[in-house]
C-alpha atoms as a PDB file:
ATOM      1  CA  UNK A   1       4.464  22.282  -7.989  1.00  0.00           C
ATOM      2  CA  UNK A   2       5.171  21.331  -4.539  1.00  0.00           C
ATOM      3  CA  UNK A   3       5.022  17.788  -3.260  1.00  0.00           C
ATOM      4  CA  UNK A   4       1.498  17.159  -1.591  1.00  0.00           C
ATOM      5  CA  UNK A   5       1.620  14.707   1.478  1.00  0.00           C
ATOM      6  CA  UNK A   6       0.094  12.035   1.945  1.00  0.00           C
ATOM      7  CA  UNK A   7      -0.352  11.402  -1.671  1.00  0.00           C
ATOM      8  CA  UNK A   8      -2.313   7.922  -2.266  1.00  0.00           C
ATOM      9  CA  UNK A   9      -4.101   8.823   0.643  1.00  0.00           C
ATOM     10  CA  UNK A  10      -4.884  12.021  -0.937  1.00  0.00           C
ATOM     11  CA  UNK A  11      -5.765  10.264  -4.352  1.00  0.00           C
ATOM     12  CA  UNK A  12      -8.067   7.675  -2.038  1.00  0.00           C
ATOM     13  CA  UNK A  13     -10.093  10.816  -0.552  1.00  0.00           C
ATOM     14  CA  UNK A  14     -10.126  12.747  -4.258  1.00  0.00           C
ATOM     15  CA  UNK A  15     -11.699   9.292  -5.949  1.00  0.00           C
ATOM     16  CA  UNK A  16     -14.431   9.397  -3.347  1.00  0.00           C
ATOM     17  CA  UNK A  17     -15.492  13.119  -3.139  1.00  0.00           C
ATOM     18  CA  UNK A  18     -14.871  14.684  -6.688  1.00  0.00           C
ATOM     19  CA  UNK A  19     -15.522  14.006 -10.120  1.00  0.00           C
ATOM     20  CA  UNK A  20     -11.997  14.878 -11.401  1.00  0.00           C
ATOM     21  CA  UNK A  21     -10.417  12.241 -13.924  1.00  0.00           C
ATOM     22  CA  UNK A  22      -7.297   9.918 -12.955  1.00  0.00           C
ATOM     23  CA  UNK A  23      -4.996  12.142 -14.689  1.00  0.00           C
ATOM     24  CA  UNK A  24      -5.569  15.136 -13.165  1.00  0.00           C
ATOM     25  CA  UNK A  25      -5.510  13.161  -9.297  1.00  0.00           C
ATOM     26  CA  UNK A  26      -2.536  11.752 -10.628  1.00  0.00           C
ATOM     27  CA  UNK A  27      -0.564  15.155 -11.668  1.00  0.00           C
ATOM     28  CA  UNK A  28      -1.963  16.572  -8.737  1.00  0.00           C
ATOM     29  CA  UNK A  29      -0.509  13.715  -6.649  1.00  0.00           C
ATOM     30  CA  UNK A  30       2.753  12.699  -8.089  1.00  0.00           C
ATOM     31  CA  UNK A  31       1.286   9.827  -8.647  1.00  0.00           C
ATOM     32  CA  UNK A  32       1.376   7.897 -12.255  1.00  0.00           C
ATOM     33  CA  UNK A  33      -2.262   7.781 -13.758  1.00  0.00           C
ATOM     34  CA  UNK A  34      -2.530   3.859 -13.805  1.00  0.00           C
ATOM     35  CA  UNK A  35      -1.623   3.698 -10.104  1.00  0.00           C
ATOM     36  CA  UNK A  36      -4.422   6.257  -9.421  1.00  0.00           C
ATOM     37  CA  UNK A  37      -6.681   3.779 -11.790  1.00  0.00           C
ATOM     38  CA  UNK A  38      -5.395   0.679  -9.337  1.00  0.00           C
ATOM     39  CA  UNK A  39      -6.242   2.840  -6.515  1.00  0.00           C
ATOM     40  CA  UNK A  40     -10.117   3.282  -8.111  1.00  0.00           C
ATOM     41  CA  UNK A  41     -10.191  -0.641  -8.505  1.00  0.00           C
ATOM     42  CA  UNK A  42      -8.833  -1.733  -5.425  1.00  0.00           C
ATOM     43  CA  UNK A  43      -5.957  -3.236  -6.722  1.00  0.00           C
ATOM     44  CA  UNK A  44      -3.621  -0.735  -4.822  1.00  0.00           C
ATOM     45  CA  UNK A  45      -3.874   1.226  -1.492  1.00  0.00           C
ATOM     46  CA  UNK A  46      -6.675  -1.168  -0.290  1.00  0.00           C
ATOM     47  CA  UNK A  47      -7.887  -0.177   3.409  1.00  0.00           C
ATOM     48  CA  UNK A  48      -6.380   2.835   3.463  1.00  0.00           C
ATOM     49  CA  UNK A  49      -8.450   5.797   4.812  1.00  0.00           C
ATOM     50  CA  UNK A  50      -8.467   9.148   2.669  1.00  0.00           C
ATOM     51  CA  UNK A  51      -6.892  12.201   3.394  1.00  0.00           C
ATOM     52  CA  UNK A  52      -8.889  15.666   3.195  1.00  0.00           C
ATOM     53  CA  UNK A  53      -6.789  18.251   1.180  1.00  0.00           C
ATOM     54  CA  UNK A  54      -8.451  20.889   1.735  1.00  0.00           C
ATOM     55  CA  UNK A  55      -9.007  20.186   5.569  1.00  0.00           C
ATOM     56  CA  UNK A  56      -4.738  19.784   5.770  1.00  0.00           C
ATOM     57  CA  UNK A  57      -4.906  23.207   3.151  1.00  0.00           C
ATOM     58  CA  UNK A  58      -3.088  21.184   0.381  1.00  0.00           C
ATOM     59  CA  UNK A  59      -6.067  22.138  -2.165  1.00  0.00           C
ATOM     60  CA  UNK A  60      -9.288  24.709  -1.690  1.00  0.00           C
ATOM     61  CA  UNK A  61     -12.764  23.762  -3.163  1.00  0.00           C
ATOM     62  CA  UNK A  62     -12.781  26.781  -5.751  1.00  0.00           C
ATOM     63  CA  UNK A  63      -9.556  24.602  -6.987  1.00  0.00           C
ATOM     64  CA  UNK A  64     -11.055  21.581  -7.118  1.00  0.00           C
ATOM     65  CA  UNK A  65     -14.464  23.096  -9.010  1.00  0.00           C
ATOM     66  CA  UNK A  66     -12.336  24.044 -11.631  1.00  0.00           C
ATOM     67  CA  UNK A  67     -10.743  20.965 -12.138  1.00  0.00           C
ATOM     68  CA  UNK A  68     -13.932  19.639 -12.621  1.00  0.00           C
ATOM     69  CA  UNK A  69     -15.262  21.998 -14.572  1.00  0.00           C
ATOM     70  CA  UNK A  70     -12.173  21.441 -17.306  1.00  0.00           C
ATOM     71  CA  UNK A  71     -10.818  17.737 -17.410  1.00  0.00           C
ATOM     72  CA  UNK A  72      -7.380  19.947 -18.826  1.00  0.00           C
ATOM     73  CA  UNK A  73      -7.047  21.780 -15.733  1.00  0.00           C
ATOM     74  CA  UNK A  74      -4.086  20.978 -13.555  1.00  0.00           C
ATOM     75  CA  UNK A  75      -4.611  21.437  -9.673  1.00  0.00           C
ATOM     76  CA  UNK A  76      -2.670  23.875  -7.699  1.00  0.00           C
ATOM     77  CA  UNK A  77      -0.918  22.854  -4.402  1.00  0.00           C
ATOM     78  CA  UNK A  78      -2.242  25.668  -2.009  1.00  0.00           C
ATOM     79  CA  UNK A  79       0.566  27.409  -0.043  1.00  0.00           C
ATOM     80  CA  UNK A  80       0.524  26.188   3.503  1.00  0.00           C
ATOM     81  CA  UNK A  81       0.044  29.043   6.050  1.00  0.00           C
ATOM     82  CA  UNK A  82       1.611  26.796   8.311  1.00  0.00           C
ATOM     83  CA  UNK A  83       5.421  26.536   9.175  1.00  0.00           C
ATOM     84  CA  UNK A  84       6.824  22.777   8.122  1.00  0.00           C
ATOM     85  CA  UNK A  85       8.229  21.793  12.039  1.00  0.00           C
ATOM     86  CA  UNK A  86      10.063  18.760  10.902  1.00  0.00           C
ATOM     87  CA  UNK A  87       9.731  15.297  13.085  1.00  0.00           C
ATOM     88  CA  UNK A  88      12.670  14.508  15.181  1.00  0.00           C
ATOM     89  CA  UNK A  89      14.338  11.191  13.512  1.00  0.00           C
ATOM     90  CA  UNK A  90      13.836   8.051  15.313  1.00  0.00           C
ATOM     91  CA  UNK A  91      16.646   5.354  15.468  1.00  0.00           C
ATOM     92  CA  UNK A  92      15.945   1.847  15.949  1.00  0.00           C
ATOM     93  CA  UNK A  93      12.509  -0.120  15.438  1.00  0.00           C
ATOM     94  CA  UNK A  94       9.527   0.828  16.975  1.00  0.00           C
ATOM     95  CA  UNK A  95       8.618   0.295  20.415  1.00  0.00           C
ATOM     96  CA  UNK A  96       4.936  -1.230  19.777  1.00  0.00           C
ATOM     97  CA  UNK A  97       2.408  -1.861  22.139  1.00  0.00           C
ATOM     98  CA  UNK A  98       1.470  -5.659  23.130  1.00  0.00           C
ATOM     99  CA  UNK A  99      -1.864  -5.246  22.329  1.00  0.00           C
ATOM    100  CA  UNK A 100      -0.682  -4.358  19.180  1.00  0.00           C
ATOM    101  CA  UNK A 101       1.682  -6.901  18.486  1.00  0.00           C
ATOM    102  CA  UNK A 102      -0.662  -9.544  16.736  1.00  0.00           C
ATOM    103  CA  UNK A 103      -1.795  -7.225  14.324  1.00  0.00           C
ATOM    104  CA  UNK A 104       2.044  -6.823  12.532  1.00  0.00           C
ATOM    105  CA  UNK A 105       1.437 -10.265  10.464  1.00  0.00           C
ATOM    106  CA  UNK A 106      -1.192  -8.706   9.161  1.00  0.00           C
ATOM    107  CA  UNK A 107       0.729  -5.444   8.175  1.00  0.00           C
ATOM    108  CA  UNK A 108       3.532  -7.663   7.028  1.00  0.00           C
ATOM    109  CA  UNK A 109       1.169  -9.213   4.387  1.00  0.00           C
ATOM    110  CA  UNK A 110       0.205  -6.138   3.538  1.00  0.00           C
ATOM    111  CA  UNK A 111       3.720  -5.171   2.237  1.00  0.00           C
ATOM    112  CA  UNK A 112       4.263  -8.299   0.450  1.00  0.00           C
ATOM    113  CA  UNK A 113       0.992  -7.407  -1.444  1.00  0.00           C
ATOM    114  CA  UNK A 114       1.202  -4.435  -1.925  1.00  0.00           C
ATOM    115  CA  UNK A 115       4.429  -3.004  -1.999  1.00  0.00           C
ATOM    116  CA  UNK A 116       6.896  -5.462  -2.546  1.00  0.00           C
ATOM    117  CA  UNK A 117       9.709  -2.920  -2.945  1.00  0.00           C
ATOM    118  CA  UNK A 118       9.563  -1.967   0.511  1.00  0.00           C
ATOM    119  CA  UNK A 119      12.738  -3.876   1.821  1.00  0.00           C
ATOM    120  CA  UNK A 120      13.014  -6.129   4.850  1.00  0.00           C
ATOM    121  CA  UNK A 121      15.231  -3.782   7.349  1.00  0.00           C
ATOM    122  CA  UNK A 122      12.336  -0.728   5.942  1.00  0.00           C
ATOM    123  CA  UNK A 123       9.161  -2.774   7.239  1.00  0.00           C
ATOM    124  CA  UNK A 124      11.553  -3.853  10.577  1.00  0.00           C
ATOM    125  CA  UNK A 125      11.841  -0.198  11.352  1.00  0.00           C
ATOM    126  CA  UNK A 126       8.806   1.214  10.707  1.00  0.00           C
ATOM    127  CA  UNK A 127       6.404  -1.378  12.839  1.00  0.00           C
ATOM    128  CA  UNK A 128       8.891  -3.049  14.785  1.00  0.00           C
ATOM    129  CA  UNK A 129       8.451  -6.356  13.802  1.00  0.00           C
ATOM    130  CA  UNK A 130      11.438  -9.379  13.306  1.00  0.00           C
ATOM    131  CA  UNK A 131      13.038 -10.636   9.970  1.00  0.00           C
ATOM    132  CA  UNK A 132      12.003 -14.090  11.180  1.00  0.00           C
ATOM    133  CA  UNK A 133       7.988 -12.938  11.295  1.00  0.00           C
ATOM    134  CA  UNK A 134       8.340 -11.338   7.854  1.00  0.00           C
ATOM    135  CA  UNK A 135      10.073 -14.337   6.340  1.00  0.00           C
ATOM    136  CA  UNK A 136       7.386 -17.010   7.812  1.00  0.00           C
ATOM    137  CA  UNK A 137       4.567 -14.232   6.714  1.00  0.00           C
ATOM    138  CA  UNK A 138       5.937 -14.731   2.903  1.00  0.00           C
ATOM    139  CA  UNK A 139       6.743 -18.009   2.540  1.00  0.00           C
ATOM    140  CA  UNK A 140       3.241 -19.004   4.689  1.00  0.00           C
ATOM    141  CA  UNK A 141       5.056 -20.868   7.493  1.00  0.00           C
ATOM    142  CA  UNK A 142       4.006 -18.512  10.010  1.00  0.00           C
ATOM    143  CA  UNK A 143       2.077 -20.260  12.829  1.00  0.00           C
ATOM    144  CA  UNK A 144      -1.251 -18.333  12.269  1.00  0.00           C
ATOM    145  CA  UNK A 145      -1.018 -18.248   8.350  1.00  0.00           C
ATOM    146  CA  UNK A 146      -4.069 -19.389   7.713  1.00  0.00           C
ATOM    147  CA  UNK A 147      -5.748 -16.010  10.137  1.00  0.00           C
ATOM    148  CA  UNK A 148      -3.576 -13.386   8.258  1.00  0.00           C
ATOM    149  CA  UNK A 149      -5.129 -10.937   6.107  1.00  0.00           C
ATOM    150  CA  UNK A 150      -3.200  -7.547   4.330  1.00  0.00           C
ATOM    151  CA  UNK A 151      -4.277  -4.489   6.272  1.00  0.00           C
ATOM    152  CA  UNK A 152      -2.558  -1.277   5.723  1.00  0.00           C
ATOM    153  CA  UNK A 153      -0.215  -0.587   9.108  1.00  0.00           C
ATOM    154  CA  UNK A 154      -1.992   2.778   9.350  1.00  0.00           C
ATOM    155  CA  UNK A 155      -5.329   1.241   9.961  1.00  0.00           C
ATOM    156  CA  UNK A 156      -3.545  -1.187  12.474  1.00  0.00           C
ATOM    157  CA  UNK A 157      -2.413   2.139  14.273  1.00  0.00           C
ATOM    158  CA  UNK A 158       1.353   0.923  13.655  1.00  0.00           C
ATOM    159  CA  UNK A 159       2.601   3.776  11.849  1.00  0.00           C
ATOM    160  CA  UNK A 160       1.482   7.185  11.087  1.00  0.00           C
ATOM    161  CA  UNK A 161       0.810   8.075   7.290  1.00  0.00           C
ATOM    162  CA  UNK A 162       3.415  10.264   7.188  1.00  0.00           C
ATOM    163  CA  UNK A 163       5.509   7.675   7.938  1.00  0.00           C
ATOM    164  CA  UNK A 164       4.397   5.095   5.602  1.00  0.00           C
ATOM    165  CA  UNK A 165       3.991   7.149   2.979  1.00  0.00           C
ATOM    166  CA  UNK A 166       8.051   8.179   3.355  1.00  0.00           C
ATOM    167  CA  UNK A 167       8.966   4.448   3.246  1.00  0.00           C
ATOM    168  CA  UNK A 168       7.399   4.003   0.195  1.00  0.00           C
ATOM    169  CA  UNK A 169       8.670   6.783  -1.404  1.00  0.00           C
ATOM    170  CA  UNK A 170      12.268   6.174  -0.509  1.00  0.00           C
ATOM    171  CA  UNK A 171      11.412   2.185  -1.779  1.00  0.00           C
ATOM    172  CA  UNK A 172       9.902   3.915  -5.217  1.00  0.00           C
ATOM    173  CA  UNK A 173      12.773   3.588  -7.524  1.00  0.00           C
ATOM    174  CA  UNK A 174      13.124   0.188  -6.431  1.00  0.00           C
ATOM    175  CA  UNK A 175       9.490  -0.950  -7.660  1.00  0.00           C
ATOM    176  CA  UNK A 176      10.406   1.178 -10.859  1.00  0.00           C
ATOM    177  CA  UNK A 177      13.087  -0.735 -11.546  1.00  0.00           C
ATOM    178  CA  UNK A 178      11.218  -3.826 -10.870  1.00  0.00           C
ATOM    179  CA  UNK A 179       8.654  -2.997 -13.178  1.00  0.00           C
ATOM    180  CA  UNK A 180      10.929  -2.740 -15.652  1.00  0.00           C
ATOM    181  CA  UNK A 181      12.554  -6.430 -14.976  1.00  0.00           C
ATOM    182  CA  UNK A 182       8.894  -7.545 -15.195  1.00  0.00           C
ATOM    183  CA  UNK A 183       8.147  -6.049 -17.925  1.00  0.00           C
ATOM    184  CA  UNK A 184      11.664  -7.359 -19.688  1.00  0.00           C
ATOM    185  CA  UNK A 185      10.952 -10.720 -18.809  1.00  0.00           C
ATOM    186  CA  UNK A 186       7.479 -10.500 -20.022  1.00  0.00           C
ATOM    187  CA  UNK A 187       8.638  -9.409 -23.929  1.00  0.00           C
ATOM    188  CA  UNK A 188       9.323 -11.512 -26.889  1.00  0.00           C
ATOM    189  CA  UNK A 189       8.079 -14.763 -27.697  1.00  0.00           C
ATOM    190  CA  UNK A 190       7.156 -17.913 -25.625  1.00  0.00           C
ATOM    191  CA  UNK A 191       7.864 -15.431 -23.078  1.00  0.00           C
ATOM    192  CA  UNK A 192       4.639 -15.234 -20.304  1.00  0.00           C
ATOM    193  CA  UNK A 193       4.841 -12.217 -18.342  1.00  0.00           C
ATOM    194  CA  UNK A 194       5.377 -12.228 -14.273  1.00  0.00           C
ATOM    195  CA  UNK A 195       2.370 -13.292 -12.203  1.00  0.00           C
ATOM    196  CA  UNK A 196       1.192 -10.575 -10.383  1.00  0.00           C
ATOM    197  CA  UNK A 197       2.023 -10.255  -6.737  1.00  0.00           C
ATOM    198  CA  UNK A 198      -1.642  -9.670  -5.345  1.00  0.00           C
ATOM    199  CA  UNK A 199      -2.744 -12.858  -7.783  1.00  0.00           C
ATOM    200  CA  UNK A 200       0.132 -15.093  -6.072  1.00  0.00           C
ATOM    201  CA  UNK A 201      -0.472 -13.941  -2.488  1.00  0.00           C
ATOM    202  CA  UNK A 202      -4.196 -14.642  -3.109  1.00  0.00           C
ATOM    203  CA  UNK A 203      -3.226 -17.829  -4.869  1.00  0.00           C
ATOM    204  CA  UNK A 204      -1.044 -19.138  -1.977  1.00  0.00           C
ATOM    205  CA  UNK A 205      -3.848 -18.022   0.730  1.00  0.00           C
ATOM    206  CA  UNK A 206      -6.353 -20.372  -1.000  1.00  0.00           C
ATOM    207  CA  UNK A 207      -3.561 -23.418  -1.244  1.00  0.00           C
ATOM    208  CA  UNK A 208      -3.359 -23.374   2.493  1.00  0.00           C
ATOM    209  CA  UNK A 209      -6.999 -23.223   2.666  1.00  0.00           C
ATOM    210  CA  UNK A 210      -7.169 -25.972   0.525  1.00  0.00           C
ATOM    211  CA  UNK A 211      -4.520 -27.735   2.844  1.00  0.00           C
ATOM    212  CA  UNK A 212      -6.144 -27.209   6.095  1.00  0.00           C
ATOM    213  CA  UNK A 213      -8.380 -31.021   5.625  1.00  0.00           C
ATOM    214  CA  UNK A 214      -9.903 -32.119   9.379  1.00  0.00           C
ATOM    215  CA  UNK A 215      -9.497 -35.537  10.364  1.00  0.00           C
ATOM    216  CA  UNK A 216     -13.211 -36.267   9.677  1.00  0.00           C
ATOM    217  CA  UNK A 217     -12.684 -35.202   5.930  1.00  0.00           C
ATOM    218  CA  UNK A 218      -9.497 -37.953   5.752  1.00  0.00           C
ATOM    219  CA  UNK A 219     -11.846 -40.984   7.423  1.00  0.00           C
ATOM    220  CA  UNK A 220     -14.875 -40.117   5.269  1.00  0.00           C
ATOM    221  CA  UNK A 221     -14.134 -42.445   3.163  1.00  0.00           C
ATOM    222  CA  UNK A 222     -13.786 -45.437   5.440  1.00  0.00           C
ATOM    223  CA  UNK A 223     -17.079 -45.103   6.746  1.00  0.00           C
END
């Protein structure tokens, strides 16, 4: 079967509009079935916009009404009836807009959350942001911490979902093999598996929260 583009964004669209079950979005995809099931949640993928198969000619209806017709059925990857014209490569970071620029924190976040396997010089390239922003993003020193939220860079209009999609692909063996250290250092007894990323990020957000105390709340008392 041929790769389909755009895949969670693909499995996103195929959640909302169709009845078919997680494992056959998933096959269809690439994707693995609990990934598609995190996608369902909102525990992965969150704010990011569905793609229409069969408007880019990935899938036809008649395909997807027997999918849904027989949970067995695996979806066939339409032929395109449209040449691939490959992207010319671009070298260096991205040149982004100013208007744009406060929105990257955000996007930086966002990879942290979400896709931790995504390395550094990766998330430099693809929105143009610094080392130094993505370092202060994670460990919460950044100057507007307490205003920074994880939104998808495609929704920011940083990146194109071609784009983003490629990065994580590329980073994909890395989060495998993460996974798997996880997962090793979650086994055997006395042993208490790793704490999620989304949990910690979310954790973290409400300790600076918690942290943020006005000078009325510190004289309260001395009233």
């Amino acid at each position: 079967m041929a790769d389909v583009l755009m895949p969670r964004a693909t499995a996103v669209w195929l959640l909302d509009n169709t009845t078919l079950t997680f494992a056959q979005i998933a096959k269809f995809c690439g994707l693995h079935h609990l990934e598609v099931k995190g996608i369902a949640d909102g525990d992965v993928a969150e704010n990011m916009r569905g793609v229409d198969p069969i408007a880019g000619g990935m899938l036809s209806r008649e395909e997807i009404a027997k999918g849904e017709e027989n949970p067995d059925y695996d979806l066939q990857v339409a032929k395109s009836k449209i040449a691939h014209i490959p992207q010319p490569k671009r070298k260096g970071s991205r040149y982004t807009p100013v208007i744009r620029r406060q929105d990257k924190p955000d996007a930086v976040a966002w990879f942290i959350r979400n896709h931790p396997e995504v390395t550094d010089a990766q998330i430099i390239k693809l929105i143009g942001t610094t080392k130094t922003t993505i370092n202060n993003v994670r460990d919460k020193s950044h100057w507007n911490a307490q205003n920074i939220r994880p939104v998808d860079p495609v929704t920011l209009g940083l990146c194109s979902q071609i784009e983003l999609d490629e990065v994580i692909s590329k980073a994909s063996d890395r989060r495998r093999k993460m996974d798997a250290e996880r997962a090793a250092r979650g086994e055997g007894p006395g042993l208490t598996p790793a704490k999620d990323t989304a949990d910690a990020y979310e954790a973290e957000e409400e300790d600076i929260r918690k942290k943020d105390v006005s000078a009325a709340d510190v004289f309260r008392d001395f009233d």
